[in-house]
PDB file of N, CA and C in Angstrom:
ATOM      1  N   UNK A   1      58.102 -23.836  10.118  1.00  0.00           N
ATOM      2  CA  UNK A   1      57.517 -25.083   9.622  1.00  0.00           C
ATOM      3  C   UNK A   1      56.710 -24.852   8.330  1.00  0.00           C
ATOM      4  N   UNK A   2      56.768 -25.699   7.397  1.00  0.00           N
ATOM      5  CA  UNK A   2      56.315 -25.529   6.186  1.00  0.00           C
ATOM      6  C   UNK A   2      54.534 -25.540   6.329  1.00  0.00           C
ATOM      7  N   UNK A   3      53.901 -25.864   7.259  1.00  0.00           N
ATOM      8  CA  UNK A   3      52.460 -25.741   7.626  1.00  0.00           C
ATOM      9  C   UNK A   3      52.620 -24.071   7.652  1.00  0.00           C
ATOM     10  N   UNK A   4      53.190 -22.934   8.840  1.00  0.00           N
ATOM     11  CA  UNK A   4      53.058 -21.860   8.569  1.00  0.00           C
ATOM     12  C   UNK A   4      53.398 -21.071   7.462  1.00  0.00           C
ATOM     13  N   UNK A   5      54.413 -21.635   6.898  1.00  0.00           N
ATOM     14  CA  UNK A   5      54.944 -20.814   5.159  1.00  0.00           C
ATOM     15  C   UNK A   5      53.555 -21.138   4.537  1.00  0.00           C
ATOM     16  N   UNK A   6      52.475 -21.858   4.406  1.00  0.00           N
ATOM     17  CA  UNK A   6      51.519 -22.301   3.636  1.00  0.00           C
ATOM     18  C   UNK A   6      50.440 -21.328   4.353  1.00  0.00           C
ATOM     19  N   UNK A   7      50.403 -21.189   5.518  1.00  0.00           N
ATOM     20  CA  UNK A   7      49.677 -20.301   5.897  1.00  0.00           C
ATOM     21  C   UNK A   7      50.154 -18.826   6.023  1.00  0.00           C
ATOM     22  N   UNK A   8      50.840 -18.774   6.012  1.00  0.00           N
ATOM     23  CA  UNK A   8      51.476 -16.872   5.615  1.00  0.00           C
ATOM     24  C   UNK A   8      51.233 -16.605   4.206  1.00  0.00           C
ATOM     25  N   UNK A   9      52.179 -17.884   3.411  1.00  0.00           N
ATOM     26  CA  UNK A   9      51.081 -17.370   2.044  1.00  0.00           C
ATOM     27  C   UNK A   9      49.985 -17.065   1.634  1.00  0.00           C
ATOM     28  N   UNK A  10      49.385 -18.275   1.993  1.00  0.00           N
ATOM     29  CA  UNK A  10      47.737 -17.979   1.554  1.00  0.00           C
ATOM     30  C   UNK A  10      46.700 -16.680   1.815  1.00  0.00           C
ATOM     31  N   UNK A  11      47.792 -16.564   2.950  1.00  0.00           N
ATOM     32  CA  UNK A  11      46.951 -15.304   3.692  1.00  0.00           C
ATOM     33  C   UNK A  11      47.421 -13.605   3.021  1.00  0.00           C
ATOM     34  N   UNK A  12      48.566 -13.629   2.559  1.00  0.00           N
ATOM     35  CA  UNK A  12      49.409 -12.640   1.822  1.00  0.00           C
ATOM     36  C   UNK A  12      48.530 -13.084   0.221  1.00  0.00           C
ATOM     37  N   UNK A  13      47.952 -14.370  -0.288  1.00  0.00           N
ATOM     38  CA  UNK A  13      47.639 -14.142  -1.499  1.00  0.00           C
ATOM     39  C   UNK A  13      46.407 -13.362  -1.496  1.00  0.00           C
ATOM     40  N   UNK A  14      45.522 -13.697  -0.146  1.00  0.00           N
ATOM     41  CA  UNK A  14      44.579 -13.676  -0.032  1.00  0.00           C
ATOM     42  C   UNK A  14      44.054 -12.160   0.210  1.00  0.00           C
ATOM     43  N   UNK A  15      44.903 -11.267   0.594  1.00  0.00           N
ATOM     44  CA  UNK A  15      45.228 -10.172   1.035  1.00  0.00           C
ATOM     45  C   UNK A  15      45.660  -9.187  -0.534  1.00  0.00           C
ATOM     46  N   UNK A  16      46.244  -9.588  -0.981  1.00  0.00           N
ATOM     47  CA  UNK A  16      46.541  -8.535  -2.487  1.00  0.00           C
ATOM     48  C   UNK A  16      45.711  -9.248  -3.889  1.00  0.00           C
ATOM     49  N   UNK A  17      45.165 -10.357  -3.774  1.00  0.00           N
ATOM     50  CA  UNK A  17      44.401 -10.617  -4.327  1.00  0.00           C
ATOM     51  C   UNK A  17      42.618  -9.764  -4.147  1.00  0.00           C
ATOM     52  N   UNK A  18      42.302  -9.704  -2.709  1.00  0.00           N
ATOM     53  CA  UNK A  18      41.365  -8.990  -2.641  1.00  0.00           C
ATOM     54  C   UNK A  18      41.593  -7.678  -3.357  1.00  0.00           C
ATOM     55  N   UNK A  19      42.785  -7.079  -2.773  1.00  0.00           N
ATOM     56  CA  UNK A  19      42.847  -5.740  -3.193  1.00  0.00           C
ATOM     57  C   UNK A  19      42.929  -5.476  -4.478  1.00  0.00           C
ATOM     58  N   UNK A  20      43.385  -6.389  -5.590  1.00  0.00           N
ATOM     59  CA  UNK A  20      43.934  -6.127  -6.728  1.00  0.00           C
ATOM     60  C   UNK A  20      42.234  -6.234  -7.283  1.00  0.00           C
ATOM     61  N   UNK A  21      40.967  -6.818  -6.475  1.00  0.00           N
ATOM     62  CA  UNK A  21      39.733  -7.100  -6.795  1.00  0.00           C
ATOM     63  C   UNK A  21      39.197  -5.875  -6.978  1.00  0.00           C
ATOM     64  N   UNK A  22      39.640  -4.873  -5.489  1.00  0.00           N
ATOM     65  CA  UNK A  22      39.125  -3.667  -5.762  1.00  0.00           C
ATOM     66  C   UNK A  22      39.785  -2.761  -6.823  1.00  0.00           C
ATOM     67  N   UNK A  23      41.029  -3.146  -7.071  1.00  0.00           N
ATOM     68  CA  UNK A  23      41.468  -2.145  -8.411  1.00  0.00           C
ATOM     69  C   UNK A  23      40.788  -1.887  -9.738  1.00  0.00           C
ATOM     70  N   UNK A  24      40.619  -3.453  -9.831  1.00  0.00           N
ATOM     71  CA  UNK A  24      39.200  -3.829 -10.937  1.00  0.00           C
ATOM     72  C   UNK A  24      37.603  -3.788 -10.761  1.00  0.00           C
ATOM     73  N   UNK A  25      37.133  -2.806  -9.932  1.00  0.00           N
ATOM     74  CA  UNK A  25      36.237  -2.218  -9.085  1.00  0.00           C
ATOM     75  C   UNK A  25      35.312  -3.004  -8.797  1.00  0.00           C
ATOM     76  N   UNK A  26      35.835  -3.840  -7.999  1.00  0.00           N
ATOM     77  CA  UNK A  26      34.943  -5.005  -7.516  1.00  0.00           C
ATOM     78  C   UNK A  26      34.752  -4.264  -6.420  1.00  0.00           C
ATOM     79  N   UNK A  27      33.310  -4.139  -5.248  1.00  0.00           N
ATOM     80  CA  UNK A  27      33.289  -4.226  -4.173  1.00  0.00           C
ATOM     81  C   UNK A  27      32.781  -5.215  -3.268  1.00  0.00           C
ATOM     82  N   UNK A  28      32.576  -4.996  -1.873  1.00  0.00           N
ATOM     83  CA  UNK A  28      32.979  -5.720  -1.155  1.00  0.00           C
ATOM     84  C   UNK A  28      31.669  -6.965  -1.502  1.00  0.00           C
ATOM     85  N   UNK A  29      31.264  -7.913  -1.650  1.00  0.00           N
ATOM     86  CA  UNK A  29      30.657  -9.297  -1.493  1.00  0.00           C
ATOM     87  C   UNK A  29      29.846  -9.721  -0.703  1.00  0.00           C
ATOM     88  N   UNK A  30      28.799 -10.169  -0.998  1.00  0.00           N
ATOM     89  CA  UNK A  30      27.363 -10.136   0.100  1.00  0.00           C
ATOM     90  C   UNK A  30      27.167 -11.471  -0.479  1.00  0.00           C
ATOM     91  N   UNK A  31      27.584 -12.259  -1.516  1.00  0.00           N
ATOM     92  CA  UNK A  31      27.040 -13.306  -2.487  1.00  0.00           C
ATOM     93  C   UNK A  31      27.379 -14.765  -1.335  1.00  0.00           C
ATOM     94  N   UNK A  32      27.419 -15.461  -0.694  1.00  0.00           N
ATOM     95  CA  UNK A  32      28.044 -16.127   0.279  1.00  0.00           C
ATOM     96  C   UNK A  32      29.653 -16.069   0.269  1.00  0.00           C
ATOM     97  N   UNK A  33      30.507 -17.562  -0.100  1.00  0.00           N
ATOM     98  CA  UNK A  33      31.903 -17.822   0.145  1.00  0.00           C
ATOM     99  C   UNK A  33      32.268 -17.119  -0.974  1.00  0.00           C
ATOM    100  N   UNK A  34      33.624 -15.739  -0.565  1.00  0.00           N
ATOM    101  CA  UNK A  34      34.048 -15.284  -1.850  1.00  0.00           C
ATOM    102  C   UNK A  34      35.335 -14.495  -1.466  1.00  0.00           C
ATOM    103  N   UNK A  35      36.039 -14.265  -2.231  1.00  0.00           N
ATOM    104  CA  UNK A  35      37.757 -13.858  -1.871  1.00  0.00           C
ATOM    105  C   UNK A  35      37.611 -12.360  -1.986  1.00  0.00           C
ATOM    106  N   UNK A  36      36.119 -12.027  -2.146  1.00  0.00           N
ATOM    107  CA  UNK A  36      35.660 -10.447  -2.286  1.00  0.00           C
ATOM    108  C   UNK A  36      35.451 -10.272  -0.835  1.00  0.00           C
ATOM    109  N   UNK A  37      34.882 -11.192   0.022  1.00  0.00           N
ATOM    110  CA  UNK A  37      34.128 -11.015   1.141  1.00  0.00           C
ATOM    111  C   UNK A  37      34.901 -10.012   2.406  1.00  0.00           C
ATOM    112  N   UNK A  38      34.438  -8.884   2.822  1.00  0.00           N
ATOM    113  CA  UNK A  38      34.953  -7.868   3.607  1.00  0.00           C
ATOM    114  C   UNK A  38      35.005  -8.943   4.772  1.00  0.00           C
ATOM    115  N   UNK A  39      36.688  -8.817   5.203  1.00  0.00           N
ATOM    116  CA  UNK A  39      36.737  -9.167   6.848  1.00  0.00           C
ATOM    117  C   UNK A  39      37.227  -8.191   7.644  1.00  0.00           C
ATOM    118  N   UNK A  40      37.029  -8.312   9.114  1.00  0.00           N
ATOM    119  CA  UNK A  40      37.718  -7.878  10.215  1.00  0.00           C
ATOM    120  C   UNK A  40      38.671  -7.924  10.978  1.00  0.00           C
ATOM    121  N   UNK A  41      39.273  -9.576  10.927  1.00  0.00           N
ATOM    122  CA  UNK A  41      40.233  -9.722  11.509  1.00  0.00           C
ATOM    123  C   UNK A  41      40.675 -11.067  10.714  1.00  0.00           C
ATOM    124  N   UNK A  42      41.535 -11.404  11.774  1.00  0.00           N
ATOM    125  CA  UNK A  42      42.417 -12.887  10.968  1.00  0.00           C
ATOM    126  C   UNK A  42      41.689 -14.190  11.338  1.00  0.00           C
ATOM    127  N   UNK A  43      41.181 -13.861  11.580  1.00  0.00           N
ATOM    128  CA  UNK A  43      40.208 -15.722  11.710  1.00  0.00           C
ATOM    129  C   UNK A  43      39.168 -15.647  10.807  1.00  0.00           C
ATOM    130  N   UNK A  44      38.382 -14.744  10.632  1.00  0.00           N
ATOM    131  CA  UNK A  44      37.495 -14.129   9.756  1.00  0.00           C
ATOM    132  C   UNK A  44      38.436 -14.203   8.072  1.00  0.00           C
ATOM    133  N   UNK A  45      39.264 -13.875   8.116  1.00  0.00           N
ATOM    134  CA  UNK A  45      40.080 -13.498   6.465  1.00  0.00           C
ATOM    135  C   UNK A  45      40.466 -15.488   6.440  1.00  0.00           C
ATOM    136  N   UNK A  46      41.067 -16.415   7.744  1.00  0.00           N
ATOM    137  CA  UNK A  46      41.472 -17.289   7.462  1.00  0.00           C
ATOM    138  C   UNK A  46      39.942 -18.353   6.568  1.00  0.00           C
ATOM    139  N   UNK A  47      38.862 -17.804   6.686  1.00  0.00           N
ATOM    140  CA  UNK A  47      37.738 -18.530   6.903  1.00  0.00           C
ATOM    141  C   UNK A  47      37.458 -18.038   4.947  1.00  0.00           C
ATOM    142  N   UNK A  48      37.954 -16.841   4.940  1.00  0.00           N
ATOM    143  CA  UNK A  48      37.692 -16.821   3.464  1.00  0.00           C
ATOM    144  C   UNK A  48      38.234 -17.227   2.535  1.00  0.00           C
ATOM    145  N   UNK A  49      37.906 -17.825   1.684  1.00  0.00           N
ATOM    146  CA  UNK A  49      38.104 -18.927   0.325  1.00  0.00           C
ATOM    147  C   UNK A  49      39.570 -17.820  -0.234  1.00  0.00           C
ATOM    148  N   UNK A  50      39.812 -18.588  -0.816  1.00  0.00           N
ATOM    149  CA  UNK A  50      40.695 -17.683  -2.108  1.00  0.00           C
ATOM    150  C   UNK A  50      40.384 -17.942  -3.742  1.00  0.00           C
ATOM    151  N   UNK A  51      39.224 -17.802  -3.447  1.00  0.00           N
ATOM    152  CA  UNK A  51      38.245 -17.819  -4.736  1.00  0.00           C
ATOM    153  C   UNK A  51      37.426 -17.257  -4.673  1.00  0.00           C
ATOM    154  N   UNK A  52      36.853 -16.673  -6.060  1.00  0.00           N
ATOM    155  CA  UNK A  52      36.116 -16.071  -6.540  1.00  0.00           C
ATOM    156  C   UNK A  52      34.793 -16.242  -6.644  1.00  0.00           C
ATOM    157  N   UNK A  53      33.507 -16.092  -5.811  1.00  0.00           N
ATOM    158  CA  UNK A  53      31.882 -16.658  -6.655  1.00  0.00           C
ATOM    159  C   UNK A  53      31.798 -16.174  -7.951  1.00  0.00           C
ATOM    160  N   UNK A  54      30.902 -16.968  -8.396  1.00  0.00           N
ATOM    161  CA  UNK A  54      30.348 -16.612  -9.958  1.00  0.00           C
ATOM    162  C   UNK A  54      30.213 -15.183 -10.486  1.00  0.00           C
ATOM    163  N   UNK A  55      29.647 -14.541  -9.504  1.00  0.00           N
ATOM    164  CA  UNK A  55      30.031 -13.583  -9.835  1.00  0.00           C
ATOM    165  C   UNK A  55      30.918 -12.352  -9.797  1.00  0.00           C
ATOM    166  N   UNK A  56      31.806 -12.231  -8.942  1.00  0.00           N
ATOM    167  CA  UNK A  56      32.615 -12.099  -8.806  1.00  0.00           C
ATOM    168  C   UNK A  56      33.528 -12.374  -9.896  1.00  0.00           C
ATOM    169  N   UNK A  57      33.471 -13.654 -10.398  1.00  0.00           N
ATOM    170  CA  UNK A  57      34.873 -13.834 -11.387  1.00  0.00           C
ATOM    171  C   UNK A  57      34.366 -13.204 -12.428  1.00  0.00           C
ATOM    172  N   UNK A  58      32.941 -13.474 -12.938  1.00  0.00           N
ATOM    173  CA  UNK A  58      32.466 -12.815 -14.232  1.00  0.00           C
ATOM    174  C   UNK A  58      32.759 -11.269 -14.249  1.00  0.00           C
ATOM    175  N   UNK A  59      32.691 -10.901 -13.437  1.00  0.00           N
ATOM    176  CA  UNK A  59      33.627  -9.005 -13.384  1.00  0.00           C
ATOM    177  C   UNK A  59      34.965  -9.071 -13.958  1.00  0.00           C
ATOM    178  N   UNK A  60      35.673 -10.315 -13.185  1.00  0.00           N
ATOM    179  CA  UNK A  60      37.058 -10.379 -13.273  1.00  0.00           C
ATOM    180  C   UNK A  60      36.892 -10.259 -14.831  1.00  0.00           C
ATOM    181  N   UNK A  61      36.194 -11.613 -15.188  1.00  0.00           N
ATOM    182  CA  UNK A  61      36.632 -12.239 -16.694  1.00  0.00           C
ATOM    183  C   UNK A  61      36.392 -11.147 -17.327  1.00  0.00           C
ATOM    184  N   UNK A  62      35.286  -9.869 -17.124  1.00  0.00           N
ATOM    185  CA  UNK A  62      34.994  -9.295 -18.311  1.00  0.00           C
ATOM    186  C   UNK A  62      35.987  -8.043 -17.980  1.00  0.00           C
ATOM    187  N   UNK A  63      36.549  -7.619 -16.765  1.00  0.00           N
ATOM    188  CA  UNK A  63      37.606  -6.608 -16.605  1.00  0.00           C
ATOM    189  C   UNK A  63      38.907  -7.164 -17.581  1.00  0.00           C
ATOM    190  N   UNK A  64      39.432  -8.191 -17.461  1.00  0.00           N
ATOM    191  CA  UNK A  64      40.798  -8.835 -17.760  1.00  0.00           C
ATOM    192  C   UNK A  64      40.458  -9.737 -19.205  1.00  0.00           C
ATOM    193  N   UNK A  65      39.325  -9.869 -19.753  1.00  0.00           N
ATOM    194  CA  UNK A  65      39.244 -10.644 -21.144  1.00  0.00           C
ATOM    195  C   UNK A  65      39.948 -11.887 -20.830  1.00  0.00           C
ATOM    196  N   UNK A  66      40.451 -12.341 -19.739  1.00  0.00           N
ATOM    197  CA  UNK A  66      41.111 -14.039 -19.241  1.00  0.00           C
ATOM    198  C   UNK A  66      40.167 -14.718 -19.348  1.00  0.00           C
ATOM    199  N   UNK A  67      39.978 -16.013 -20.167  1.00  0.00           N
ATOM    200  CA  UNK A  67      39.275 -17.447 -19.947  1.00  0.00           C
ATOM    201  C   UNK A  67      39.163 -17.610 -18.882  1.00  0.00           C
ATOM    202  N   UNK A  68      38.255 -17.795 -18.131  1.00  0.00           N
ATOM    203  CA  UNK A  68      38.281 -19.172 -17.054  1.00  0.00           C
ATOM    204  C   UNK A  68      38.623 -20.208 -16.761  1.00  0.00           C
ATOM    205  N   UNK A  69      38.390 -20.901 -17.965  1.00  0.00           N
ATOM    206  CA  UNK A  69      39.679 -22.338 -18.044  1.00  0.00           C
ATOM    207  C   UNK A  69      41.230 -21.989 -17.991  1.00  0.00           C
ATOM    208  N   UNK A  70      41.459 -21.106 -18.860  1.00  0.00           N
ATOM    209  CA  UNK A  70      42.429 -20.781 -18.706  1.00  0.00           C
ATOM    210  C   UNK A  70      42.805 -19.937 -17.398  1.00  0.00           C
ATOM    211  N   UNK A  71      42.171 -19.633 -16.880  1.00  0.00           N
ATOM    212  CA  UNK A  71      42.877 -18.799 -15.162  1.00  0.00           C
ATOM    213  C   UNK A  71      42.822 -19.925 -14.223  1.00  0.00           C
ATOM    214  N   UNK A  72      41.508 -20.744 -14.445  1.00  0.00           N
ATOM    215  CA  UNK A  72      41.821 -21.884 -13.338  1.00  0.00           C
ATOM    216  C   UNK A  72      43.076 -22.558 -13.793  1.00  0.00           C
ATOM    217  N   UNK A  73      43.503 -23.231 -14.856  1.00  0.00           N
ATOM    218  CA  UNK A  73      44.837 -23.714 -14.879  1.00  0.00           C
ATOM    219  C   UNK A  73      46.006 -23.271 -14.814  1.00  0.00           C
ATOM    220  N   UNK A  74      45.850 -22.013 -14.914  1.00  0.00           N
ATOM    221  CA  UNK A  74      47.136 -21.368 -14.385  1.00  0.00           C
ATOM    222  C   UNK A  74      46.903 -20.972 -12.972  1.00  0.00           C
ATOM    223  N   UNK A  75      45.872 -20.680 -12.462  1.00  0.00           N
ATOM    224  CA  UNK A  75      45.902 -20.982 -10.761  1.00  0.00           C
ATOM    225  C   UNK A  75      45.963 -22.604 -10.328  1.00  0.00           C
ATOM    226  N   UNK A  76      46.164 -23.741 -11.158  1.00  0.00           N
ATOM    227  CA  UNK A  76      45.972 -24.824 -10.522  1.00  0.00           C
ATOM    228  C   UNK A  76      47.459 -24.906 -10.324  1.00  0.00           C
ATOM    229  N   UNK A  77      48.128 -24.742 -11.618  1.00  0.00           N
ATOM    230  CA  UNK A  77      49.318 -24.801 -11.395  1.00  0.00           C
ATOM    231  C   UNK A  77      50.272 -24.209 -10.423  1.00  0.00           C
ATOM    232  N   UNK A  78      49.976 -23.015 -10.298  1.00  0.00           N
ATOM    233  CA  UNK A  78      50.726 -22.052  -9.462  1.00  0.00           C
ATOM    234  C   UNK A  78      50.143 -22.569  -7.754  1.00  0.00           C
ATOM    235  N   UNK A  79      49.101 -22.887  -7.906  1.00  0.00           N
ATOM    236  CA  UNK A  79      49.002 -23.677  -6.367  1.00  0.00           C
ATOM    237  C   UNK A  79      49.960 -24.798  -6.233  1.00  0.00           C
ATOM    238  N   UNK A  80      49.472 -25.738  -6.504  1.00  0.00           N
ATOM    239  CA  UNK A  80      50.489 -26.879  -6.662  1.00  0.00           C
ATOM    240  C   UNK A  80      51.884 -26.674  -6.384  1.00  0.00           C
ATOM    241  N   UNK A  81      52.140 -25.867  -7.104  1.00  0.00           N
ATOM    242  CA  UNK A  81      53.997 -25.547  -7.630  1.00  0.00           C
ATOM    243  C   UNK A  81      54.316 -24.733  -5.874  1.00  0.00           C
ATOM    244  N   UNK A  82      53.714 -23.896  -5.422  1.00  0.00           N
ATOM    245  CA  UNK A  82      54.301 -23.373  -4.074  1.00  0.00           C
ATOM    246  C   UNK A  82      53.674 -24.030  -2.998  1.00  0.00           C
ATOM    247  N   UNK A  83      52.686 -25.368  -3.013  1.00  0.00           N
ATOM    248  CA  UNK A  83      52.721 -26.040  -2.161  1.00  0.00           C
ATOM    249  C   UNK A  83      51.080 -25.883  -1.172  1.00  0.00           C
ATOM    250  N   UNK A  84      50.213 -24.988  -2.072  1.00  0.00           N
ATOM    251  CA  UNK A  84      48.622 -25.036  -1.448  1.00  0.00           C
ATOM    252  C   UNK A  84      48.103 -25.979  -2.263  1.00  0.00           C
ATOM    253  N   UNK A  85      47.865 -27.011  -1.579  1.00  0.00           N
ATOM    254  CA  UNK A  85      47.136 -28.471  -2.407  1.00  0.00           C
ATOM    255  C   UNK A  85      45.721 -28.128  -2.067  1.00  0.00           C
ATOM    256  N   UNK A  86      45.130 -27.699  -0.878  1.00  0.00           N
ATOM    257  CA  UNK A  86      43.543 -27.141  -1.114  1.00  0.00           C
ATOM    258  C   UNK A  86      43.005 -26.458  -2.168  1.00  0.00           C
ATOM    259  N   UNK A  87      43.739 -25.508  -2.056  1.00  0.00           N
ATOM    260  CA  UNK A  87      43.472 -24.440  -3.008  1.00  0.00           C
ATOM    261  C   UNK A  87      43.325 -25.209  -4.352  1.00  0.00           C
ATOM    262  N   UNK A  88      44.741 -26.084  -5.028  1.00  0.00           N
ATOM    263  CA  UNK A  88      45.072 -26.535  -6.337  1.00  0.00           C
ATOM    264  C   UNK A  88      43.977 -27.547  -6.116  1.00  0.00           C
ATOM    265  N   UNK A  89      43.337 -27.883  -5.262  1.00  0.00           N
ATOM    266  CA  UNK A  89      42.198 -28.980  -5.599  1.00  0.00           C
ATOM    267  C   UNK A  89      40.884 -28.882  -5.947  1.00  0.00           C
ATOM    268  N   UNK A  90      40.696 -27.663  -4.779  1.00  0.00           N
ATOM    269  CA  UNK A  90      38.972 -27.018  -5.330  1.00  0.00           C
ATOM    270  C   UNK A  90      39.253 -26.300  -7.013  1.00  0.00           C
ATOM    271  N   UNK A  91      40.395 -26.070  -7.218  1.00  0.00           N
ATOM    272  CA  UNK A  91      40.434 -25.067  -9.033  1.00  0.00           C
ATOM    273  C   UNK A  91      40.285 -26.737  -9.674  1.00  0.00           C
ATOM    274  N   UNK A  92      40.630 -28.201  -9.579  1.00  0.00           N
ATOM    275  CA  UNK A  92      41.234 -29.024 -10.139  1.00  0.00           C
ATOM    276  C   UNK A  92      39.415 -29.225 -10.128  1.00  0.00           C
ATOM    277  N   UNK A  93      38.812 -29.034  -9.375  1.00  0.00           N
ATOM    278  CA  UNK A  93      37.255 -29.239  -8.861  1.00  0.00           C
ATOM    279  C   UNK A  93      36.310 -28.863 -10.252  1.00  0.00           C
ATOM    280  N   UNK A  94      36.514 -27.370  -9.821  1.00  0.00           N
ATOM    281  CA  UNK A  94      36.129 -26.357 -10.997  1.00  0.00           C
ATOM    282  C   UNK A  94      36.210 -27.326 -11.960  1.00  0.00           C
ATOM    283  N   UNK A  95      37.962 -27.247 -12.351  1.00  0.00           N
ATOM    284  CA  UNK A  95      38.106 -27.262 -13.767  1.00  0.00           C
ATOM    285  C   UNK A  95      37.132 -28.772 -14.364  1.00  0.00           C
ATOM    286  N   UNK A  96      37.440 -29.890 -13.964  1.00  0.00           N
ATOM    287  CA  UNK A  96      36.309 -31.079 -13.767  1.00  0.00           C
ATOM    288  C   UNK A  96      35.108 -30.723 -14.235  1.00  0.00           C
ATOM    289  N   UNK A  97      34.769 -29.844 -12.930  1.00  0.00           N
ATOM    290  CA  UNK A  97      33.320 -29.183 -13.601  1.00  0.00           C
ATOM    291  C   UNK A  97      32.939 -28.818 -14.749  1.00  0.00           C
ATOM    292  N   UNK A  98      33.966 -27.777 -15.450  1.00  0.00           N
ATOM    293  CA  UNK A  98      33.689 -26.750 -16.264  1.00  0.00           C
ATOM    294  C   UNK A  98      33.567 -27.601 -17.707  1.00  0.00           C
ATOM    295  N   UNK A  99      34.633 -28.830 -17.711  1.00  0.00           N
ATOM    296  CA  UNK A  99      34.936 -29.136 -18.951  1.00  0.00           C
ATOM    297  C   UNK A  99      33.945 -30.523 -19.057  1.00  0.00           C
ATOM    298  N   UNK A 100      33.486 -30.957 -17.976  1.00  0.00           N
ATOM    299  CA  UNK A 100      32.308 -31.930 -18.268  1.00  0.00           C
ATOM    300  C   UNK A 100      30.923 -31.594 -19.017  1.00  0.00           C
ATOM    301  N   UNK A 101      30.859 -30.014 -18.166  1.00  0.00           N
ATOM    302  CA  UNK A 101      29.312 -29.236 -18.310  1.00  0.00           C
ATOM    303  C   UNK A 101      29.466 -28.936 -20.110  1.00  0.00           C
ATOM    304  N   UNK A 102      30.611 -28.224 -20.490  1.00  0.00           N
ATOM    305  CA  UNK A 102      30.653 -27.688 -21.479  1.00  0.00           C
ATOM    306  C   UNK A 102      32.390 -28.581 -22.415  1.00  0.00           C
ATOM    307  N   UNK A 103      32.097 -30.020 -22.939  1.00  0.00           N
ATOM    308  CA  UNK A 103      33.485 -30.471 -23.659  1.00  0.00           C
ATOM    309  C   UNK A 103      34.072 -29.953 -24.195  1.00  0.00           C
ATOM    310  N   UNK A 104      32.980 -29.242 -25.019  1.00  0.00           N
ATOM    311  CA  UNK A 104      34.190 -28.417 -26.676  1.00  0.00           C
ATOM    312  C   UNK A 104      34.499 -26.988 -26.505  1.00  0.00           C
ATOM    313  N   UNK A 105      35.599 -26.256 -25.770  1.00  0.00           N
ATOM    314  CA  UNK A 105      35.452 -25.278 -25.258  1.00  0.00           C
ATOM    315  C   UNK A 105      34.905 -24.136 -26.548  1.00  0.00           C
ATOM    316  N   UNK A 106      34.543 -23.048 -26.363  1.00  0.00           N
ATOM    317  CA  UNK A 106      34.286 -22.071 -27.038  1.00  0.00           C
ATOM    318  C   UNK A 106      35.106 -21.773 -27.714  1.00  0.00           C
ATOM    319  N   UNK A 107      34.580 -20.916 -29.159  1.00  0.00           N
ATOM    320  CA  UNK A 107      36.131 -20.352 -29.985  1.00  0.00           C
ATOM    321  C   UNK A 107      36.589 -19.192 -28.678  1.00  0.00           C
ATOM    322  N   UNK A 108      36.155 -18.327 -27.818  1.00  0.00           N
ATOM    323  CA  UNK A 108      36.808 -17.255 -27.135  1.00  0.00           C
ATOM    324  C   UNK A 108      37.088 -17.889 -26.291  1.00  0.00           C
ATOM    325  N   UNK A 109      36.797 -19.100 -25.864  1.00  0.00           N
ATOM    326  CA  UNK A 109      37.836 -19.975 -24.713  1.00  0.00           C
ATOM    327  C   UNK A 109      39.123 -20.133 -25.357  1.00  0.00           C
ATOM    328  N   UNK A 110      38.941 -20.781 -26.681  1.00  0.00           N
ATOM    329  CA  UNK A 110      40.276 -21.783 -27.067  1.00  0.00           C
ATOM    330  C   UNK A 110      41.256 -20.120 -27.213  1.00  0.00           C
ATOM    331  N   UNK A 111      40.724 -19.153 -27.946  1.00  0.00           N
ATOM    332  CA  UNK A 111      41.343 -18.139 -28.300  1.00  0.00           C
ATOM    333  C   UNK A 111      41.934 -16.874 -27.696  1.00  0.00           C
ATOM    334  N   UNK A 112      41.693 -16.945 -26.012  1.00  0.00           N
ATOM    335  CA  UNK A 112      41.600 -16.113 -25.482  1.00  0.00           C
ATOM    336  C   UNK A 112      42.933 -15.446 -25.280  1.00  0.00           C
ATOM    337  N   UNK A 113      43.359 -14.366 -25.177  1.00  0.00           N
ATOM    338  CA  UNK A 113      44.803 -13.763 -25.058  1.00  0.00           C
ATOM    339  C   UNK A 113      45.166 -13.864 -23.486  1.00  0.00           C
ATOM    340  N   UNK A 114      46.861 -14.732 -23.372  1.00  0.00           N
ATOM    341  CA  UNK A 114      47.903 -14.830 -22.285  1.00  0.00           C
ATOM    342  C   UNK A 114      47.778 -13.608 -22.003  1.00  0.00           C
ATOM    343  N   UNK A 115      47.426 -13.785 -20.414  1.00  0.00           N
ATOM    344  CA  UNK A 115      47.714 -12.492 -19.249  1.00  0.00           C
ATOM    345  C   UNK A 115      48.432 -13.025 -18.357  1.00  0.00           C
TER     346      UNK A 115
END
């Protein structure tokens, strides 16, 4: 049923996404809700976001030189497109956020180099 394909994914993104966190030497997350956050089992991992806290991403952003605007829209998209509408809604959230707080994006926003 397409409810479990949505949940095998999320949980497989959620799973090499952490890890690919620690490649970029993130460790494990004490900050509250975060896709860093060490679990134990599968109810525990289902409970964790597949997002990043603030700080957390700011590692990311400064490991990978990726915009933020630009990663949330290419994670909004790529949610959407395989069918996690939660996920594509809290980034659709963000992005709302980001571009109200701040309209005119930065020259290293507008300029930032495709990863």
């Amino acid at each position: 049923p397409p409810e479990m394909q949505a949940l095998v994914l999320r949980r497989c993104l959620k799973v090499v996404a952490h890890e690919v966190g620690h490649m970029f030497g993130l460790e494990h997350c004490l900050e509250g809700r975060c896709l860093m956050n060490g679990c134990n089992h599968v109810a525990e991992m289902d409970g964790t976001p597949l997002h990043l806290c603030p700080t957390c991403l700011r590692k990311v952003v400064h490991a990978t030189q990726v915009a933020p605007l630009q990663r949330y829209r290419a994670l909004e998209t790529f949610y959407r497109r395989v069918g996690l509408g939660t996920e594509a809604d809290w980034v659709a959230g963000r992005l709302t956020a980001l571009t109200v707080a701040a309209p005119a994006a930065a020259p290293a926003e507008r300029s930032a180099p495709a990863r």
